[in-house]
N, C-alpha and C. Protein backbone atom coordinates (compact mmCIF):
# COMPACT_ATOMS: atom_id res chain seq x y z
N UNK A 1 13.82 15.11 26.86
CA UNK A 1 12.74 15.05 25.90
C UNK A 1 13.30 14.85 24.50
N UNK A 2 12.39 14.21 23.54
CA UNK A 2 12.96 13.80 22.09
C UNK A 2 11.23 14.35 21.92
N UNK A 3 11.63 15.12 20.42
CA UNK A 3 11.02 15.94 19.97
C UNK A 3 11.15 15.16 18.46
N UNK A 4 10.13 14.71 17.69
CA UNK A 4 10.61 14.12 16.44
C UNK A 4 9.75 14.76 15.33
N UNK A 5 9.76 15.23 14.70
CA UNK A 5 9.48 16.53 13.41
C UNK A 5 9.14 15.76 12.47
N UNK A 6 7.73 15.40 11.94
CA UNK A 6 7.83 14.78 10.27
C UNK A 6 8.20 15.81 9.31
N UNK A 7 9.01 15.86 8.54
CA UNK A 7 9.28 16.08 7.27
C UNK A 7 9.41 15.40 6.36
N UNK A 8 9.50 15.93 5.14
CA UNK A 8 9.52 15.22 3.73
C UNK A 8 10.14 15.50 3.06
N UNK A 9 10.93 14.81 1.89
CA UNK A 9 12.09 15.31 1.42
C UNK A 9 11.34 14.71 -0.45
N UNK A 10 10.75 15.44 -0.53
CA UNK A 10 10.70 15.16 -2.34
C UNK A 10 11.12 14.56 -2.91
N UNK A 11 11.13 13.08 -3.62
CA UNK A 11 11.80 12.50 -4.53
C UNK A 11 12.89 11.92 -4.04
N UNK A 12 13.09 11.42 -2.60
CA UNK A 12 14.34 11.10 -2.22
C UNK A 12 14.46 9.53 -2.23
N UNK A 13 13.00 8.96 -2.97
CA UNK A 13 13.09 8.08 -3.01
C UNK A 13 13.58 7.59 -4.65
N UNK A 14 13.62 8.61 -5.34
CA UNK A 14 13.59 8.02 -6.47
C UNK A 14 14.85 6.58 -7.05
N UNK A 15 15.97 6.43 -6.51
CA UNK A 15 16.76 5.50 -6.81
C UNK A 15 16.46 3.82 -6.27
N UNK A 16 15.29 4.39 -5.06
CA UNK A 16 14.82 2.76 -4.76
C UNK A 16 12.86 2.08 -5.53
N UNK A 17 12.67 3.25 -5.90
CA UNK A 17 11.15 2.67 -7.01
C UNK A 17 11.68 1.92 -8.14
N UNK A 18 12.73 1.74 -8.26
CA UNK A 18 13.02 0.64 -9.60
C UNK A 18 13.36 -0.93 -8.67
N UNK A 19 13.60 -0.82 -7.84
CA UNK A 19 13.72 -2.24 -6.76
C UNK A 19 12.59 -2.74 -6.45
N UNK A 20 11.55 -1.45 -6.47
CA UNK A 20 9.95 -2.01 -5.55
C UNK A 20 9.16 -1.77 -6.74
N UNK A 21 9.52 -1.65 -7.62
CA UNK A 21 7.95 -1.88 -8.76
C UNK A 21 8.47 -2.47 -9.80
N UNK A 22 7.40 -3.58 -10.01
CA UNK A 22 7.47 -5.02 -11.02
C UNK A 22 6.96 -4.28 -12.29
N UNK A 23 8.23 -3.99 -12.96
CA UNK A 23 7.41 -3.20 -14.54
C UNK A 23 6.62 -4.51 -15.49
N UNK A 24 6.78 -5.67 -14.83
CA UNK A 24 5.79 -6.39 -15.91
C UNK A 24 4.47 -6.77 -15.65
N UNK A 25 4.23 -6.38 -13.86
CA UNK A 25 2.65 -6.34 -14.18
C UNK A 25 2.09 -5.18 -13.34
N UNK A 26 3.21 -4.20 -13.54
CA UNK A 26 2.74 -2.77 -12.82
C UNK A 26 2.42 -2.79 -11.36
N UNK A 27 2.48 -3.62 -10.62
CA UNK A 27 2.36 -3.79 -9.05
C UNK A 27 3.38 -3.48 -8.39
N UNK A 28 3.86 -3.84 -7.03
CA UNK A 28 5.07 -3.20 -5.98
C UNK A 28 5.00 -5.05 -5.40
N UNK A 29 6.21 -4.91 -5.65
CA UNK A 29 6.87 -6.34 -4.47
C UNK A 29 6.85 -6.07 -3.20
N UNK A 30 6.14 -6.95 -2.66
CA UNK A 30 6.59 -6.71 -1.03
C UNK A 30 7.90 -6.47 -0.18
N UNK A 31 7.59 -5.24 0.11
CA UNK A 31 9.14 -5.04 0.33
C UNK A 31 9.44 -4.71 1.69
N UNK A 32 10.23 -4.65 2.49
CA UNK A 32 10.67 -4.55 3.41
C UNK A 32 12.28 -4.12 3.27
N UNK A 33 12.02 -2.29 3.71
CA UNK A 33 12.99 -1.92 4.07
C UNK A 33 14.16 -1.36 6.08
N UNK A 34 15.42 -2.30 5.48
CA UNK A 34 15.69 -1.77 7.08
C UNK A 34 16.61 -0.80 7.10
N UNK A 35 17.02 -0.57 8.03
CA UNK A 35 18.43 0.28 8.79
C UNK A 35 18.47 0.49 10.11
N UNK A 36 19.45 0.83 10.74
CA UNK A 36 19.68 1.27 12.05
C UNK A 36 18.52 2.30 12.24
N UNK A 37 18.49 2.52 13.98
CA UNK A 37 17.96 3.95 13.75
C UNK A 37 18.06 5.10 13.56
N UNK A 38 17.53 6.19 12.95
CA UNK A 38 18.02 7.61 12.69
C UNK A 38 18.83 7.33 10.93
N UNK A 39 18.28 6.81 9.88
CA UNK A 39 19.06 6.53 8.81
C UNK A 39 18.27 7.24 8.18
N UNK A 40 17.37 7.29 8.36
CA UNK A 40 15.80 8.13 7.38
C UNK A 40 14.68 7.13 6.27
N UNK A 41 14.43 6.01 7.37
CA UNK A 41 13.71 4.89 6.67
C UNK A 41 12.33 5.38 6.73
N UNK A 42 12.05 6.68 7.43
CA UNK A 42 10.58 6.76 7.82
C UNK A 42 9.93 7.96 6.49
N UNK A 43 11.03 9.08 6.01
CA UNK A 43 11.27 9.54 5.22
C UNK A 43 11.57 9.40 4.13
N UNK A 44 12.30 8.38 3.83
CA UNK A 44 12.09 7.12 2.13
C UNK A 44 10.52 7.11 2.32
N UNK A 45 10.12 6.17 2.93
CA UNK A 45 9.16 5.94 3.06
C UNK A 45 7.78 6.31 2.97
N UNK A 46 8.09 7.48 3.22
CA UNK A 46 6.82 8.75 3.10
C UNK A 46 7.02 9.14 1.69
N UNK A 47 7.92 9.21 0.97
CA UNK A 47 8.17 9.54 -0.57
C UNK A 47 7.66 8.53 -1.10
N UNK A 48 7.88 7.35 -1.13
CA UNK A 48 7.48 5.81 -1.73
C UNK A 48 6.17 6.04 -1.79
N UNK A 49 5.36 6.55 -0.81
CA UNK A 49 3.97 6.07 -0.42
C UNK A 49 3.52 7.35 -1.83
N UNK A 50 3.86 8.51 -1.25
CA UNK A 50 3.59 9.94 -2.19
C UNK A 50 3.58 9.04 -4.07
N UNK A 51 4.80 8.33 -4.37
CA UNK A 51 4.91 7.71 -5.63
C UNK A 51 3.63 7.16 -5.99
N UNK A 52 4.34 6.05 -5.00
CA UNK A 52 2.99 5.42 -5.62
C UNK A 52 1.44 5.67 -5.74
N UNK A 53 1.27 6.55 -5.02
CA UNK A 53 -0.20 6.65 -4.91
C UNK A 53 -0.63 7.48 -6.24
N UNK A 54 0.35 8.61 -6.23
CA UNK A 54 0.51 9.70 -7.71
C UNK A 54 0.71 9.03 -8.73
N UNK A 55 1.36 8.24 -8.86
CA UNK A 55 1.68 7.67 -9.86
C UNK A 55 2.66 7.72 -10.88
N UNK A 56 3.63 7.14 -11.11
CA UNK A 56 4.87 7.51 -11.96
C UNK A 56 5.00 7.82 -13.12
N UNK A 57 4.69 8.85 -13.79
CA UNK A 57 4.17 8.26 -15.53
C UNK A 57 5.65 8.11 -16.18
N UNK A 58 6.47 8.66 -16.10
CA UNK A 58 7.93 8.61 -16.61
C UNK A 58 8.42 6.75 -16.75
N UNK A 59 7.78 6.17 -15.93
CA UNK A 59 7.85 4.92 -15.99
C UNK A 59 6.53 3.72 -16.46
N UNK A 60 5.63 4.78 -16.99
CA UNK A 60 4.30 4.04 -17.15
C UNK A 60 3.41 3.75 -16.05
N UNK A 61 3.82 3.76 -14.78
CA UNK A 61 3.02 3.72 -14.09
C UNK A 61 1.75 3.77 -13.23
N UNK A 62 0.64 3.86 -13.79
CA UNK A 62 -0.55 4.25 -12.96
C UNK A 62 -0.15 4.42 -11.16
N UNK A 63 -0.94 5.17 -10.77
CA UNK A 63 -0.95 5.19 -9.02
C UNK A 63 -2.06 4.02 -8.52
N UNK A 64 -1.68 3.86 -7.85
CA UNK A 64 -2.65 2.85 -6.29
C UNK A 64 -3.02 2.79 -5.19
N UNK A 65 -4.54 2.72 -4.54
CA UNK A 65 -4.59 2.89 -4.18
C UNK A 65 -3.55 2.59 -2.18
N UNK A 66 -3.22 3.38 -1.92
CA UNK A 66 -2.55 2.84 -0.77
C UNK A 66 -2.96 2.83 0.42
N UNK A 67 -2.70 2.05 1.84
CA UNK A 67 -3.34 2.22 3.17
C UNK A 67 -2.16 2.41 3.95
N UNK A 68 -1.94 3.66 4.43
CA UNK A 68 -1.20 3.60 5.43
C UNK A 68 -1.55 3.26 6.81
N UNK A 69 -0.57 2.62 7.54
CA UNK A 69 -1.19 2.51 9.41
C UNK A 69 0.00 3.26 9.88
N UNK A 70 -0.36 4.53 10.29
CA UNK A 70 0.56 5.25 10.79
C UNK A 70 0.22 5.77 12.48
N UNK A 71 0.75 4.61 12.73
CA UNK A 71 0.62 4.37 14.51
C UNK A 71 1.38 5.62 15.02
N UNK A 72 2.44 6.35 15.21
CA UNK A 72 2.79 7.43 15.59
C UNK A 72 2.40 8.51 15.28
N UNK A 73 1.90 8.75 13.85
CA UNK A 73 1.67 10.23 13.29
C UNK A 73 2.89 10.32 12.68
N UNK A 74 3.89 9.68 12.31
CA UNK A 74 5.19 10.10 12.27
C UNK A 74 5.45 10.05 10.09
N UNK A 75 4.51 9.08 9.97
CA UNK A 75 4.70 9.06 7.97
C UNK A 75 3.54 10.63 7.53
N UNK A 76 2.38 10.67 7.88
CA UNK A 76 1.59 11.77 7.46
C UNK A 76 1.70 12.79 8.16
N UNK A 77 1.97 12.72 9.73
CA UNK A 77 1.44 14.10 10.60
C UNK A 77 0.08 14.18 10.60
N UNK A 78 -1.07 13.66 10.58
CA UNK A 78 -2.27 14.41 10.48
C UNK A 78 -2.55 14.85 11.52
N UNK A 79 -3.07 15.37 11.39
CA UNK A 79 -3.54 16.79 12.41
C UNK A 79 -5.16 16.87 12.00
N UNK A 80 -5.91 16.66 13.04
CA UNK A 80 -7.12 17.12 13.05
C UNK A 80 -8.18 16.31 11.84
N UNK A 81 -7.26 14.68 11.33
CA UNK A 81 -7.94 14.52 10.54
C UNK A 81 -7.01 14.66 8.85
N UNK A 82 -6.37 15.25 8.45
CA UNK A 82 -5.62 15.73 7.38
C UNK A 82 -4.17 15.57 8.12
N UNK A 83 -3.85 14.72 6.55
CA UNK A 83 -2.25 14.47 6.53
C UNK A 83 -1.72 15.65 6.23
N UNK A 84 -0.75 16.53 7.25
CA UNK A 84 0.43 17.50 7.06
C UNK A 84 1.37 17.57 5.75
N UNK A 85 1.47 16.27 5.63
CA UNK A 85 2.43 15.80 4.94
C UNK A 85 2.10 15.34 3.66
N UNK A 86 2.40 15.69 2.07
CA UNK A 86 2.02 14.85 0.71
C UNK A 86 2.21 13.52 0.84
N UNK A 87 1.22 12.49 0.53
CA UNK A 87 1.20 11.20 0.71
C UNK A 87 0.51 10.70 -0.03
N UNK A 88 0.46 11.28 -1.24
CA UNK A 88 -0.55 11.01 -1.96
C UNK A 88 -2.03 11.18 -2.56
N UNK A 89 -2.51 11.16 -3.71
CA UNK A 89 -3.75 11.38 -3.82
C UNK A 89 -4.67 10.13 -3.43
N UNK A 90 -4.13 9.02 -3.63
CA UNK A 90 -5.37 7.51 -3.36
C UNK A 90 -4.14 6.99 -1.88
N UNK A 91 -4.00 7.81 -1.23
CA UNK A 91 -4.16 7.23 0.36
C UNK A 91 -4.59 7.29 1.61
N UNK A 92 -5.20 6.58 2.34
CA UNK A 92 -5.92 6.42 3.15
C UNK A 92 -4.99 6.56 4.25
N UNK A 93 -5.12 6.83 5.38
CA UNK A 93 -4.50 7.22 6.95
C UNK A 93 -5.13 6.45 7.54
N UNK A 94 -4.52 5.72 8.85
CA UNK A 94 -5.45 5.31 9.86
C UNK A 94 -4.27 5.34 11.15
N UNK A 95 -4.39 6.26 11.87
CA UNK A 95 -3.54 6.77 12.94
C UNK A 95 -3.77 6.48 14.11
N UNK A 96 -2.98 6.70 15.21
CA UNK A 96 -3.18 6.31 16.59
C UNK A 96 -3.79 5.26 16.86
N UNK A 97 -2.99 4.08 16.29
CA UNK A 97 -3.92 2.47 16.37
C UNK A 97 -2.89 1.60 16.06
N UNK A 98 -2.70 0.60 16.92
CA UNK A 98 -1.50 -0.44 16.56
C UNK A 98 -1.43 -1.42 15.51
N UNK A 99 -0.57 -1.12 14.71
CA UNK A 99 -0.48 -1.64 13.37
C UNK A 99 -1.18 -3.06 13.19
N UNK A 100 -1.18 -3.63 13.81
CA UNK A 100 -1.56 -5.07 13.42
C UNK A 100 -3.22 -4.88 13.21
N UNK A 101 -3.65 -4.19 14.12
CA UNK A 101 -4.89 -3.82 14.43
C UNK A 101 -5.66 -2.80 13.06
N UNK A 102 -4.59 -1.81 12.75
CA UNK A 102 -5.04 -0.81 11.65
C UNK A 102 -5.17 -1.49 10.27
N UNK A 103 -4.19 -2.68 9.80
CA UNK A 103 -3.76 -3.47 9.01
C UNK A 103 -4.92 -3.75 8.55
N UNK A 104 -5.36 -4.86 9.26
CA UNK A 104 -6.74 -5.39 9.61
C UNK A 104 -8.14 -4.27 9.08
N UNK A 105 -7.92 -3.91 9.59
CA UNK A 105 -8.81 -2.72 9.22
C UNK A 105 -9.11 -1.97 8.57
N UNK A 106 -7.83 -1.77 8.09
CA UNK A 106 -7.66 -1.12 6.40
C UNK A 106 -8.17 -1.86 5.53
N UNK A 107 -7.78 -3.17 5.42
CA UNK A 107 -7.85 -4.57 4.52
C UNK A 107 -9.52 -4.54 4.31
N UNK A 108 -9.97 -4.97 5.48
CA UNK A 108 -11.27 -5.04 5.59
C UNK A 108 -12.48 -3.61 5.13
N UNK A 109 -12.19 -2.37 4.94
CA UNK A 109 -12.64 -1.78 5.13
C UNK A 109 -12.08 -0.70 3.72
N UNK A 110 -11.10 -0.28 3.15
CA UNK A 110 -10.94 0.76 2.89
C UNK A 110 -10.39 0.20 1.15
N UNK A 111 -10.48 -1.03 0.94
CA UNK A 111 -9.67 -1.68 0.02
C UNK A 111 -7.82 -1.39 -0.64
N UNK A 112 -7.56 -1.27 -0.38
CA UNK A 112 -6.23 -0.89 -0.32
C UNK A 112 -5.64 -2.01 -1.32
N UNK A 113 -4.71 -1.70 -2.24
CA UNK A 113 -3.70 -2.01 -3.09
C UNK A 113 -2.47 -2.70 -2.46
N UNK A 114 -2.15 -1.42 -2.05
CA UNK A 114 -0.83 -1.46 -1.18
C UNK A 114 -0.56 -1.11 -0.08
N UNK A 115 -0.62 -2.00 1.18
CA UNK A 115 -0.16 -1.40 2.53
C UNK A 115 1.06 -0.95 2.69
N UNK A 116 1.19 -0.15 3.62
CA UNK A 116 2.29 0.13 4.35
C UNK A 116 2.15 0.65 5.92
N UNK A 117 3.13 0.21 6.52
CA UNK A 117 3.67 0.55 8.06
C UNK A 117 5.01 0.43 8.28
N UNK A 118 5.32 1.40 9.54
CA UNK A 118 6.66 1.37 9.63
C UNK A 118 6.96 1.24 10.60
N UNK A 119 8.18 0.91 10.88
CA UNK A 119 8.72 0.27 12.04
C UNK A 119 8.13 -1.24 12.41
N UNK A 120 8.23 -2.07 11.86
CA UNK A 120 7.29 -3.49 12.30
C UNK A 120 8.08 -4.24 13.58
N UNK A 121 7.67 -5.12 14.11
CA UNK A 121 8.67 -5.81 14.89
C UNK A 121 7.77 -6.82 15.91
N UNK A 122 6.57 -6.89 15.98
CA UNK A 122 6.12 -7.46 17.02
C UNK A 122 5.45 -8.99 16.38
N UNK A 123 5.26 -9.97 16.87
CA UNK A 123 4.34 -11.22 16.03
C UNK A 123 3.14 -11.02 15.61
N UNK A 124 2.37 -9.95 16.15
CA UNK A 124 1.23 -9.50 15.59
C UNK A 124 1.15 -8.60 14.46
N UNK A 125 2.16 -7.92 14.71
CA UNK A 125 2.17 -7.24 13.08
C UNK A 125 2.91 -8.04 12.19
N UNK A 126 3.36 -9.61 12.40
CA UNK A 126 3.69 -10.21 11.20
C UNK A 126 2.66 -10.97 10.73
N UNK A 127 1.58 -11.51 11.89
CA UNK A 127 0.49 -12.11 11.47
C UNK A 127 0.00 -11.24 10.29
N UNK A 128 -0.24 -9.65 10.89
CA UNK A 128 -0.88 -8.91 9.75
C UNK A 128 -0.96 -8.74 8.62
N UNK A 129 0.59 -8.67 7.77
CA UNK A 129 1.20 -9.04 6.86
C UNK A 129 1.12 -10.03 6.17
N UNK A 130 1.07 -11.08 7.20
CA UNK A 130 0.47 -12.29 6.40
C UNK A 130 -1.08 -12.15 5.75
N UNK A 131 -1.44 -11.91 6.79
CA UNK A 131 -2.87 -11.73 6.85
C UNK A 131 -3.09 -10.74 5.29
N UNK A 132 -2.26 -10.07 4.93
CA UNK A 132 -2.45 -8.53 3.96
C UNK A 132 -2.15 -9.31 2.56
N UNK A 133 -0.73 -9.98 2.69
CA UNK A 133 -0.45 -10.45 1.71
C UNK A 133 -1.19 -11.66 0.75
N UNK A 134 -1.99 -12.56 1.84
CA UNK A 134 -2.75 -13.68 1.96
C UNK A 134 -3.93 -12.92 1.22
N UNK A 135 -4.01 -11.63 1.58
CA UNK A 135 -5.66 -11.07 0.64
C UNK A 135 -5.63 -10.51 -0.71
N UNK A 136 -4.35 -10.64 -0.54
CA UNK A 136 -4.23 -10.55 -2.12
C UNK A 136 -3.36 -8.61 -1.95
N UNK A 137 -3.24 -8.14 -1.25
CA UNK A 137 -2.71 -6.89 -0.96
C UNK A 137 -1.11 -6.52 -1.04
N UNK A 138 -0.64 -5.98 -1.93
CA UNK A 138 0.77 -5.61 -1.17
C UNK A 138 1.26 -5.09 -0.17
N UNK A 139 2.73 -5.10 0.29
CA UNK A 139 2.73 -4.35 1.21
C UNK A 139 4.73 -4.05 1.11
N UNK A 140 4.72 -2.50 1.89
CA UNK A 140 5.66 -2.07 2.07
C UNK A 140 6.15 -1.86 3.57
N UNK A 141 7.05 -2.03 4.04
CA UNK A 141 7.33 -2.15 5.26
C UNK A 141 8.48 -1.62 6.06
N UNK A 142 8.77 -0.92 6.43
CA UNK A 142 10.11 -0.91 7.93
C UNK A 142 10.28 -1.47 8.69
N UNK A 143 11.95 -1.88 9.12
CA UNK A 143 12.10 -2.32 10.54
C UNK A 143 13.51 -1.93 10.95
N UNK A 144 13.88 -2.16 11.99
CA UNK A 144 14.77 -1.87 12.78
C UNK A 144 16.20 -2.80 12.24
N UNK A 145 17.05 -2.64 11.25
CA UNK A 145 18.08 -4.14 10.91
C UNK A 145 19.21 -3.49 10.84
N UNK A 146 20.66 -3.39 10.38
CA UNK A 146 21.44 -3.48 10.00
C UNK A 146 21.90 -4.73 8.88
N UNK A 147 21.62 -5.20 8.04
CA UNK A 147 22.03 -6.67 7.69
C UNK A 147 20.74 -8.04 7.43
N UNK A 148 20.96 -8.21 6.27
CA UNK A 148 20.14 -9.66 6.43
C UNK A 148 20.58 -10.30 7.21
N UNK A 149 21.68 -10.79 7.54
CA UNK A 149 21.86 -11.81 8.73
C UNK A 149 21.62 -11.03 10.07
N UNK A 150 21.23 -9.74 10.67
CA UNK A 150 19.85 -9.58 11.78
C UNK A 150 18.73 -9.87 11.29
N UNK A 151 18.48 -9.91 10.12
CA UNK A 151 16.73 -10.29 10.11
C UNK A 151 16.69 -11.75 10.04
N UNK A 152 17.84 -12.52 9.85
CA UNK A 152 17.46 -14.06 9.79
C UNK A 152 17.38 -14.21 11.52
N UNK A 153 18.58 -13.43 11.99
CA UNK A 153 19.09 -13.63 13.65
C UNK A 153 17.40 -13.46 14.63
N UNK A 154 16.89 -12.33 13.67
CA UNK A 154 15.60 -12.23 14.59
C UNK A 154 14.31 -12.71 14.46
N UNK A 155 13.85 -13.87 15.29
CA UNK A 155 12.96 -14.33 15.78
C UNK A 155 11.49 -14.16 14.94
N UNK A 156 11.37 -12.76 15.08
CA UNK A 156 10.20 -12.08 14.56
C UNK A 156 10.28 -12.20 13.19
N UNK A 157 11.16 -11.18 12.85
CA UNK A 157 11.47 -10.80 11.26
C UNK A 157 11.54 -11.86 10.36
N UNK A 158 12.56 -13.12 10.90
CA UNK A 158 12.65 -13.81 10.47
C UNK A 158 11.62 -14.61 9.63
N UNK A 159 10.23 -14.46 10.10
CA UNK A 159 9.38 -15.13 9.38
C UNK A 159 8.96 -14.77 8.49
N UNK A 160 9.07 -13.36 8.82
CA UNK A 160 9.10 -12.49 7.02
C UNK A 160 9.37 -13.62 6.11
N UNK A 161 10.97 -13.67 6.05
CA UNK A 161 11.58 -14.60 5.23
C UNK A 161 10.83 -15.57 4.63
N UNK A 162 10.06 -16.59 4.95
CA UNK A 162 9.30 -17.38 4.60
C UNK A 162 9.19 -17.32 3.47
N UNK A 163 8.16 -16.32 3.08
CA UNK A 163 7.30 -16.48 1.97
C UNK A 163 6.58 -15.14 1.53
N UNK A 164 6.78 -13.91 2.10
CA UNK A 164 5.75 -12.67 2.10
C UNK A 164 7.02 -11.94 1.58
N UNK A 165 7.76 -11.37 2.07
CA UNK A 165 8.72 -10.24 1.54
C UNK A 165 9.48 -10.80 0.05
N UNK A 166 9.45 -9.86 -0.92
CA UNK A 166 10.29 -10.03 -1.68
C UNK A 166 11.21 -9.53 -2.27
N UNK A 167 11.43 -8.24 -1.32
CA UNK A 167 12.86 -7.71 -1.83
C UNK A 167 12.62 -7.01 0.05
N UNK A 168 14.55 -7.00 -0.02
CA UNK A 168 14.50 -6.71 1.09
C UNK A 168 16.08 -5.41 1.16
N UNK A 169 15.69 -3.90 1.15
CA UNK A 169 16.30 -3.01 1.11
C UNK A 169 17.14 -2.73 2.51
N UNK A 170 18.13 -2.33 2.38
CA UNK A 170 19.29 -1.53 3.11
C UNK A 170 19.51 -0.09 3.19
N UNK A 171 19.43 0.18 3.76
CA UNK A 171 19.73 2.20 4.08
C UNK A 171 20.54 2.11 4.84
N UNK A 172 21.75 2.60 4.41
CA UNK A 172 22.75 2.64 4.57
C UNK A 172 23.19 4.15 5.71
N UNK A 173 24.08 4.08 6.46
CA UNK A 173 24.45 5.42 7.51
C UNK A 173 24.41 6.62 6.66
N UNK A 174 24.77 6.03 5.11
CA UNK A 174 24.77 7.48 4.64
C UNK A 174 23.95 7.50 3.02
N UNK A 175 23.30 6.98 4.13
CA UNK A 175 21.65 7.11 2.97
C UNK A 175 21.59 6.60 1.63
N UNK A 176 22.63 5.18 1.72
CA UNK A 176 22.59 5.04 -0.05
C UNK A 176 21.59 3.57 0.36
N UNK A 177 21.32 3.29 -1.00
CA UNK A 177 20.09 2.16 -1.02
C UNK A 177 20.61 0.92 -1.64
N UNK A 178 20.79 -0.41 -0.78
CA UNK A 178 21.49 -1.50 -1.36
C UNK A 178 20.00 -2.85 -1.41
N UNK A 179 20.14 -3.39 -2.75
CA UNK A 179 19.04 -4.42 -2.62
C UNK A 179 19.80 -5.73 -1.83
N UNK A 180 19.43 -5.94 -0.70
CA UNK A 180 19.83 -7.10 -0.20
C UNK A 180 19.67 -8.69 -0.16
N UNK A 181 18.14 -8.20 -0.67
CA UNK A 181 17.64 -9.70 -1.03
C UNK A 181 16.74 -9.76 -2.16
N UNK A 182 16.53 -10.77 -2.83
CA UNK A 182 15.62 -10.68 -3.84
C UNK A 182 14.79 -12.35 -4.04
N UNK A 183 13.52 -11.85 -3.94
CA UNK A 183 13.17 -13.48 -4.14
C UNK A 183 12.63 -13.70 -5.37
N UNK A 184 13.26 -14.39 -6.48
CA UNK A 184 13.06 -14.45 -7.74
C UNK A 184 11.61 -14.80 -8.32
N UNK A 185 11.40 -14.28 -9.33
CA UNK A 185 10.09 -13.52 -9.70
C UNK A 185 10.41 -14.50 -10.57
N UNK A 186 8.70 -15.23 -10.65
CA UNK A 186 7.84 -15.96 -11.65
C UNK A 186 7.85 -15.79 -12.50
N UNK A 187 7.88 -14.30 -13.47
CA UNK A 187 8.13 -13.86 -14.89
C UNK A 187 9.33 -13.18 -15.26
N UNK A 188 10.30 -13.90 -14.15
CA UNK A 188 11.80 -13.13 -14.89
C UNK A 188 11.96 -14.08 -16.15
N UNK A 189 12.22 -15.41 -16.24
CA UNK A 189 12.59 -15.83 -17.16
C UNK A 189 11.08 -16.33 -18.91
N UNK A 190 10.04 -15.38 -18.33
CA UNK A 190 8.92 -15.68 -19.30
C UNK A 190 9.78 -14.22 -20.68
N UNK A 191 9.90 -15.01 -21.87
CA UNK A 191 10.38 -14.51 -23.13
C UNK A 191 9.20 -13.64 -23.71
């Protein structure tokens, strides 16, 4: 038996919110973070969501609203309806439902800012993404990588690449945070 415990670790994201938020028009780049498994991408992750939704003021930031699809229970824990876990004041849950499917549903239904799900990997949850990004929605993401060259190697992920992700994070075995990719932003060079 594997027994898997959500916890939360306060602020452990703080060295990767300067990678995922565009200080010039206050939004989050689509991001997609990977690592092996067992690195603690699900746990960044649950902090990220807590950020953003609260809102950063140390950085100017307003909060947003966010949609999580938390197909395991494994980013909130809710229980009975209520997230276990801090995740924010403007976020929405939608649990025990396969991401591509919750995506969808969120989008349509709950208006959301910024998605997120974790663990992605299937063609239907890249449609989704598309589908999220295409509505004008951000989104934050997990997957299973070691390396940009596995996410080019894989099939799926790979289409990420395209055109939807624009920064693409590393978590490292021992938890440090490397920007791996970056797809250059429209108002880097506006004076």
């Amino acid at each position: 038996m594997n027994f898997r415990i959500a916890r939360q670790v306060l602020n452990c994201s703080n060295s990767v919110i300067p990678y995922i938020l565009n200080t010039y028009n206050k939004q989050i780049y689509n991001t997609l973070i990977i690592s092996p498994p067992g690195c603690g991408k699900t746990t960044l992750l649950r902090d990220i969501i807590r950020k953003i939704s609260n809102g950063i003021p140390e950085m100017n930031f307003n909060g947003l609203t966010c949609g999580v699809v938390d197909e395991r229970g494994e980013i909130s824990a809710t229980y009975r309806g209520i997230a276990q876990n801090d995740i924010g004041i403007r976020t929405d849950v939608i649990d025990n439902i396969p991401k591509a499917v919750g995506m969808k549903m969120l989008i349509r239904s709950m208006a959301p800012k910024v998605i997120i799900a974790d663990e992605i990997g299937s063609i239907e949850d890249i449609e989704a993404i598309e589908y999220a990004v295409s509505s004008g929605v951000k989104g934050i993401f997990t997957a299973h990588a070691g390396s940009l060259e596995e996410i080019k190697s894989n099939p799926i992920l790979n289409l990420l690449l395209k055109d939807k992700i624009e920064r693409i994070l590393l978590l490292d075995f021992n938890r440090k945070i490397h920007l791996i990719y970056s797809k250059k932003d429209k108002y880097e060079n506006i004076a």
